[in-house]
Protein backbone atom coordinates (compact mmCIF):
# COMPACT_ATOMS: atom_id res chain seq x y z
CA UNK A 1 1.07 28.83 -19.34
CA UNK A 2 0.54 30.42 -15.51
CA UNK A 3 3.75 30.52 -13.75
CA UNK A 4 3.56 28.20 -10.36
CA UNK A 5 3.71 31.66 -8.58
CA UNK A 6 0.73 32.73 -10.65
CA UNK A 7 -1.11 29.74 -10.31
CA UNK A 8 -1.15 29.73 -6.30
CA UNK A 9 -1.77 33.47 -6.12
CA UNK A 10 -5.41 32.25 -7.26
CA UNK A 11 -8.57 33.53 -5.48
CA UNK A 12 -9.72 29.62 -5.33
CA UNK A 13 -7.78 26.98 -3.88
CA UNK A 14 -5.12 25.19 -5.18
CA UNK A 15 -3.74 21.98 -4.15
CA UNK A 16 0.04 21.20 -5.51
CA UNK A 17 0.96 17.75 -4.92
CA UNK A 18 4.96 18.02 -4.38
CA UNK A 19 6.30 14.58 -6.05
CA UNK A 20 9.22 12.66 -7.01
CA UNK A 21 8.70 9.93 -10.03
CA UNK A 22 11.07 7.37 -8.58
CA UNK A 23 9.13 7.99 -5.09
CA UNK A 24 6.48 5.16 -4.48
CA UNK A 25 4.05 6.89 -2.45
CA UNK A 26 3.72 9.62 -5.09
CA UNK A 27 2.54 7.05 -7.22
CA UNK A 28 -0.22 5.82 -4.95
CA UNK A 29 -1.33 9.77 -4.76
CA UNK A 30 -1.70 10.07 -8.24
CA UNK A 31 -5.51 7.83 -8.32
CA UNK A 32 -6.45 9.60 -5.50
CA UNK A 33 -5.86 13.13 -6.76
CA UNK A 34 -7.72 12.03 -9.62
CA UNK A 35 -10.88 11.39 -7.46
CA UNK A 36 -10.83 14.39 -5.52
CA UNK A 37 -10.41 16.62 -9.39
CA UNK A 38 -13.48 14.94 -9.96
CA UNK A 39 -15.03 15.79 -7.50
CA UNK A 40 -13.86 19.46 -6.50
CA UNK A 41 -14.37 20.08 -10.45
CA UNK A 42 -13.29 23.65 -11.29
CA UNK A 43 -13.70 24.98 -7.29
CA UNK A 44 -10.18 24.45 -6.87
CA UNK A 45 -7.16 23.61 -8.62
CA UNK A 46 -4.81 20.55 -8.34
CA UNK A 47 -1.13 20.89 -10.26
CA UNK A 48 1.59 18.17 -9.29
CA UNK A 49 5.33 19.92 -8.95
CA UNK A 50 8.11 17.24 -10.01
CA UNK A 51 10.74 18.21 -7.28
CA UNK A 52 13.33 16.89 -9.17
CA UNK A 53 12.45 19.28 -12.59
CA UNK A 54 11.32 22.18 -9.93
CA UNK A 55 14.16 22.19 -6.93
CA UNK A 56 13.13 25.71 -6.23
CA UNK A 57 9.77 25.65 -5.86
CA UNK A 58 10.43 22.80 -3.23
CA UNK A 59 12.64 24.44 -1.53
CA UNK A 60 10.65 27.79 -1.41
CA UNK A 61 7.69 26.03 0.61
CA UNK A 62 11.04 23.64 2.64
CA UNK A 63 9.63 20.45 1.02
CA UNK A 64 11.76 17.79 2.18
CA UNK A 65 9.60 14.26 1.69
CA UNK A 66 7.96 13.62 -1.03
CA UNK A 67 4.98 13.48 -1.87
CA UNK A 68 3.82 17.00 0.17
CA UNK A 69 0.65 18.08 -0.33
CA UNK A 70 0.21 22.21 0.31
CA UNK A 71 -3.16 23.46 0.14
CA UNK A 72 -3.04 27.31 -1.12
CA UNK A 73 -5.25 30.24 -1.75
CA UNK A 74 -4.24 33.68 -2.85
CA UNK A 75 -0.53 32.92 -2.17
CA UNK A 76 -0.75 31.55 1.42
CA UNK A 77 -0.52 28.09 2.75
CA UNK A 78 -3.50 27.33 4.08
CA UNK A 79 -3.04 23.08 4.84
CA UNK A 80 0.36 20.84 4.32
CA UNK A 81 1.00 17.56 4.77
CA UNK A 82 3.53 15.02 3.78
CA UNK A 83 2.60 11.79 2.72
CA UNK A 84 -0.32 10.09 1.35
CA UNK A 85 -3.53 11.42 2.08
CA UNK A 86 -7.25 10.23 1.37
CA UNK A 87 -9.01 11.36 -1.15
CA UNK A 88 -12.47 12.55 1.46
CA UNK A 89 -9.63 14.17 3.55
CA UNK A 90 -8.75 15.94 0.88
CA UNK A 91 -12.25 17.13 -0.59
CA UNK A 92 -13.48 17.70 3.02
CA UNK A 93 -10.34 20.51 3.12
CA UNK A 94 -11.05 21.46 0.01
CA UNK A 95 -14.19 22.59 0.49
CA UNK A 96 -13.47 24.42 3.70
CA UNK A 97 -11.62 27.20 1.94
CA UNK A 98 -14.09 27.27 -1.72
C-alpha cells in the first residue's frame, strides 16, 4: 500500500478527507464523498485520514477541526476547507485541477 506521502505526491488530484469517527459532521461527509468518487471516477483520488489513528499527518497539514477537506496534486495544497462541503462544490474543484 502507497504511503499518504506517496499518495498526495500524485500527478492527479487527490482529495483527503481529514476525519474523526466520534465527529458528526464527518459522518454526514462520508455520502457525499461517495457521490463525488462517482463521479470524478479515476481523475482524482479521494482517501479519508482518521486523525485519531494518523495524529501526524494532521498535524503536518495543522488540521485542527475535523472533518478538513485538502485538495492536493503533486504534493501541494491546492484547496482546504473545514467542514462539510457539497458534493458539486467538490466535483466543480475537482475538475479545475484534472
Amino acid at each position: 500500500m502507497a504511503t499518504f506521502s506517496e499518495i498526495i505526491n500524485s500527478s492527479r488530484p487527490v482529495l483527503v478527507d481529514f476525519f474523526a469517527t466520534w465527529c458528526g459532521p464527518c459522518k454526514m461527509m462520508a455520502p457525499i464523498l461517495e457521490e463525488v468518487k462517482d463521479t470524478v471516477g479515476e481523475t482524482a483520488a479521494i482517501i479519508k485520514v482518521d486523525v485519531d489513528k494518523n495524529p501526524s499527518a494532521a498535524a503536518a497539514y495543522q488540521v485542527q477541526s475535523v472533518p478538513t477537506l485538502i485538495l492536493f496534486k503533486e504534493g501541494k495544497v491546492l484547496w482546504r476547507q473545514a467542514g462539510v462541503v457539497p458534493a458539486r462544490q467538490l466535483e466543480q474543484l475537482i475538475r479545475q485541477y484534472v
